[in-house]
Protein backbone atom coordinates (compact mmCIF):
# COMPACT_ATOMS: atom_id res chain seq x y z
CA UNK A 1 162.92 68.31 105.79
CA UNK A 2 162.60 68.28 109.28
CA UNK A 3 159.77 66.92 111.40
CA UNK A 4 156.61 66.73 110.46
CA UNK A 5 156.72 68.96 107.66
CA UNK A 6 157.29 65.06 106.00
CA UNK A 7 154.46 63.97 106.76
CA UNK A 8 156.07 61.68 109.64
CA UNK A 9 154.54 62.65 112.60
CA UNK A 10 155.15 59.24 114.81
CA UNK A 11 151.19 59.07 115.31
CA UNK A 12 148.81 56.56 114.17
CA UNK A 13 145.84 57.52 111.47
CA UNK A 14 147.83 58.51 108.73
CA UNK A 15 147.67 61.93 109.31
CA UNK A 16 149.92 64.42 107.07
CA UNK A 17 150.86 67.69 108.73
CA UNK A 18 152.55 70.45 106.53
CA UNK A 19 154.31 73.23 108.45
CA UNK A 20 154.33 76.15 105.81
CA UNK A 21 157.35 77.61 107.86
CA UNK A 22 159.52 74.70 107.62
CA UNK A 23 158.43 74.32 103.74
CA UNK A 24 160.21 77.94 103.60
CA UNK A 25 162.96 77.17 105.71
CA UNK A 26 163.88 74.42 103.53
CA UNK A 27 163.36 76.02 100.09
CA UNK A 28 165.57 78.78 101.24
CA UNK A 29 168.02 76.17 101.63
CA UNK A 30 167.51 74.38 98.28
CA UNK A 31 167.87 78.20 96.91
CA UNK A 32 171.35 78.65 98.51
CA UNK A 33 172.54 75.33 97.25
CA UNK A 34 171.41 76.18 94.01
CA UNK A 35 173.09 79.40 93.98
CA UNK A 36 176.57 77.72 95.53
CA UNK A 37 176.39 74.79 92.47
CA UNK A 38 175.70 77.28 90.00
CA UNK A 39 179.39 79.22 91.11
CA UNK A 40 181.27 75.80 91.32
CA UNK A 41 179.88 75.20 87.77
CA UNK A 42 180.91 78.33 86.95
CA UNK A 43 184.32 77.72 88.34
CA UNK A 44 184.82 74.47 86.80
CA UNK A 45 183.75 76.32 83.22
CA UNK A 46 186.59 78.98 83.79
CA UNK A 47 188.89 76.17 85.05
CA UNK A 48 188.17 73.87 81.91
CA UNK A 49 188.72 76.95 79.15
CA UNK A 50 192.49 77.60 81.10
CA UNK A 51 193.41 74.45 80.12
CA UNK A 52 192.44 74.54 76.63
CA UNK A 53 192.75 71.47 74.95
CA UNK A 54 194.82 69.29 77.26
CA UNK A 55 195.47 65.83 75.17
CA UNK A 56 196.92 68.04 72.30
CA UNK A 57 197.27 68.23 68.76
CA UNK A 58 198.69 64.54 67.55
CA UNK A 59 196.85 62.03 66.56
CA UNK A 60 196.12 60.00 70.28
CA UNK A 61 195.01 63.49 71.39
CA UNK A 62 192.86 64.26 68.25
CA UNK A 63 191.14 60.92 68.85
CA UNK A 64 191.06 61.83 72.73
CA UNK A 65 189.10 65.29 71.51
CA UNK A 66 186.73 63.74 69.44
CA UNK A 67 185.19 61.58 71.85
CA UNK A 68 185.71 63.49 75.00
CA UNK A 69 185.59 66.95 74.02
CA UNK A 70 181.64 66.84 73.36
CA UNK A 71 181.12 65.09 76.40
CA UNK A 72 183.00 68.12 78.62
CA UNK A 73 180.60 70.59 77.11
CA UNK A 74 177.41 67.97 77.79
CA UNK A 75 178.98 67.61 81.30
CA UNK A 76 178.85 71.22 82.21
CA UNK A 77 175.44 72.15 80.49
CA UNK A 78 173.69 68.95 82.81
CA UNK A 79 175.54 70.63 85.37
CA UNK A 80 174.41 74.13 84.78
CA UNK A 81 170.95 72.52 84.59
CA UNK A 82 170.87 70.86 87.31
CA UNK A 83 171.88 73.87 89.95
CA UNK A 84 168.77 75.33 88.54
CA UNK A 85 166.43 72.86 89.01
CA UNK A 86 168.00 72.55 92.26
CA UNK A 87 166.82 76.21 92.96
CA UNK A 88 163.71 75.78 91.05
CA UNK A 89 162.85 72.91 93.93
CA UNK A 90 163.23 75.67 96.93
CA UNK A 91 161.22 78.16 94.59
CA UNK A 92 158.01 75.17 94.25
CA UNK A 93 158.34 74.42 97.83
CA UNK A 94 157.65 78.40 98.44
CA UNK A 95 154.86 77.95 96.51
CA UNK A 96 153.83 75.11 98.18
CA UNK A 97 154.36 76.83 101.55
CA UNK A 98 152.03 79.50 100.11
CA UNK A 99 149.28 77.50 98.83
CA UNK A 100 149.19 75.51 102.54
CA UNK A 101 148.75 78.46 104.23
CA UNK A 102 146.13 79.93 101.88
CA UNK A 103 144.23 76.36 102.06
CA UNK A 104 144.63 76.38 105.87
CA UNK A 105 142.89 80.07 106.58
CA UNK A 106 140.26 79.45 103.77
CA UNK A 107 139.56 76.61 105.31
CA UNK A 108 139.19 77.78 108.70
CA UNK A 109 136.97 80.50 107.29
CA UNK A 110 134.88 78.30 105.77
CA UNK A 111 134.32 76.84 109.78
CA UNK A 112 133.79 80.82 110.45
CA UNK A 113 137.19 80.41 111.86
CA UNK A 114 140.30 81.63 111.60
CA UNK A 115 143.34 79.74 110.92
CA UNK A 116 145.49 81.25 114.04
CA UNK A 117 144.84 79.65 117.44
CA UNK A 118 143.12 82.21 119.73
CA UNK A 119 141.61 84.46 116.94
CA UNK A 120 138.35 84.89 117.69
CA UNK A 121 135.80 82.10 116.33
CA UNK A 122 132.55 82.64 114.43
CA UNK A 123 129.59 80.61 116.07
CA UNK A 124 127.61 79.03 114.44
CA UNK A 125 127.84 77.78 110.26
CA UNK A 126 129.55 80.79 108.69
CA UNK A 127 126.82 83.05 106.70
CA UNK A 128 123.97 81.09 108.01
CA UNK A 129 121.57 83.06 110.26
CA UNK A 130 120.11 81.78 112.84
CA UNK A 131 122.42 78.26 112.80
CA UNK A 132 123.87 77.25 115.92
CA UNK A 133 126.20 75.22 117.15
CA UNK A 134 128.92 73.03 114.63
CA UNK A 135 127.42 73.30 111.02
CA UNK A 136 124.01 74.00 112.71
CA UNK A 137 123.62 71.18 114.67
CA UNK A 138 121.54 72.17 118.06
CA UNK A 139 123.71 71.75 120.63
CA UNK A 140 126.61 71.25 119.54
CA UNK A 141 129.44 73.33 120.89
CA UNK A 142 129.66 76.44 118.57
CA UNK A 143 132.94 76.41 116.07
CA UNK A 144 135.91 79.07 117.10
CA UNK A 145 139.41 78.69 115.93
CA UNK A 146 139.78 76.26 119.31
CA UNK A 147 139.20 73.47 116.80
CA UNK A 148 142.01 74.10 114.99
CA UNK A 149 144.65 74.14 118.07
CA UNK A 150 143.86 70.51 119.43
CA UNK A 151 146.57 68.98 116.85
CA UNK A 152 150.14 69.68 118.04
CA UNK A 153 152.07 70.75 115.28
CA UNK A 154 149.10 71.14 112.57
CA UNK A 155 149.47 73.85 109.95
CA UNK A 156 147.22 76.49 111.29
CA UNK A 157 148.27 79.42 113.53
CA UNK A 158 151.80 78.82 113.63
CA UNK A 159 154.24 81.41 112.55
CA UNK A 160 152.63 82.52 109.56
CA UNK A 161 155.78 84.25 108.19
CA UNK A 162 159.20 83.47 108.57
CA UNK A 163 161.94 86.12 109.07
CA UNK A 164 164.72 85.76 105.66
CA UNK A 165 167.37 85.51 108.25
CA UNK A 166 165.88 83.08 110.49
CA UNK A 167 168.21 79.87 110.44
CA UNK A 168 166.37 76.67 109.61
């Protein structure tokens, strides 16, 4: 994954920034190599049966067949099961993509925010009459969705869809 969506974001604090965008970007990727390992496994299955049994019917090929003919099959079934939990990684890091984003805006709601930059803000503690400024204390600058802008590259606001066709 590219960026920051790794956690690397080349500043100091230890901060982790997930970019639900680039989570999708990347699981559609996992997805197509998934799909492509599940046809060459399918290939090499079709390509296997045309050849039958190649080390033949005499005794050096009998012994040949008994110790390599069960691992063929064991080869292609680890095969077939591994393009699919190659696809099932770009399916979990939708989900993941999916549960950041949800985590981001109810989080930002909590604030009486909203998750995208420039939405408007809630003053005050969200739900609390009468409370002013951040979580109620007096004075404090009231909390808007501003809050959530002044990290470059943090999870909230940016695109909060990505297009199927958009190249990653």
């Amino acid at each position: 994954m590219a960026g920051g969506s790794t956690g690397a974001s080349g500043r100091a604090g230890g901060e982790f920034v997930l970019k639900p965008w680039e989570l999708h970007g990347e699981g559609r990727e996992f997805e197509k190599i998934g799909g492509e390992l599940t046809k060459a496994v399918a290939a090499l299955e079709q390509g296997l049966a045309a050849l039958g049994a190649p080390w033949g019917a005499d005794r050096p090929g009998s012994g040949f067949a008994a110790v390599y003919g069960p691992a063929r099959g064991e080869l292609v079934g680890g095969l077939r099961g591994l393009a699919g939990r190659v696809a099932g990684i770009g399916a979990g890091l939708h989900t993941m993509a999916a549960r950041t984003a949800d985590a981001d805006s109810s989080a930002a709601s909590g604030f009486g925010a909203s998750a995208v930059p420039g939405a408007p803000g809630v003053s005050g503690a969200a739900g609390v009459p009468g409370v002013s400024g951040a979580a109620g204390v007096p004075g404090a600058p009231p909390v808007t969705s501003a809050v959530y802008s002044t990290v470059p590259g943090a999870t909230p606001g940016a695109a909060p869809t990505v297009p199927k066709d958009m190249p990653v």
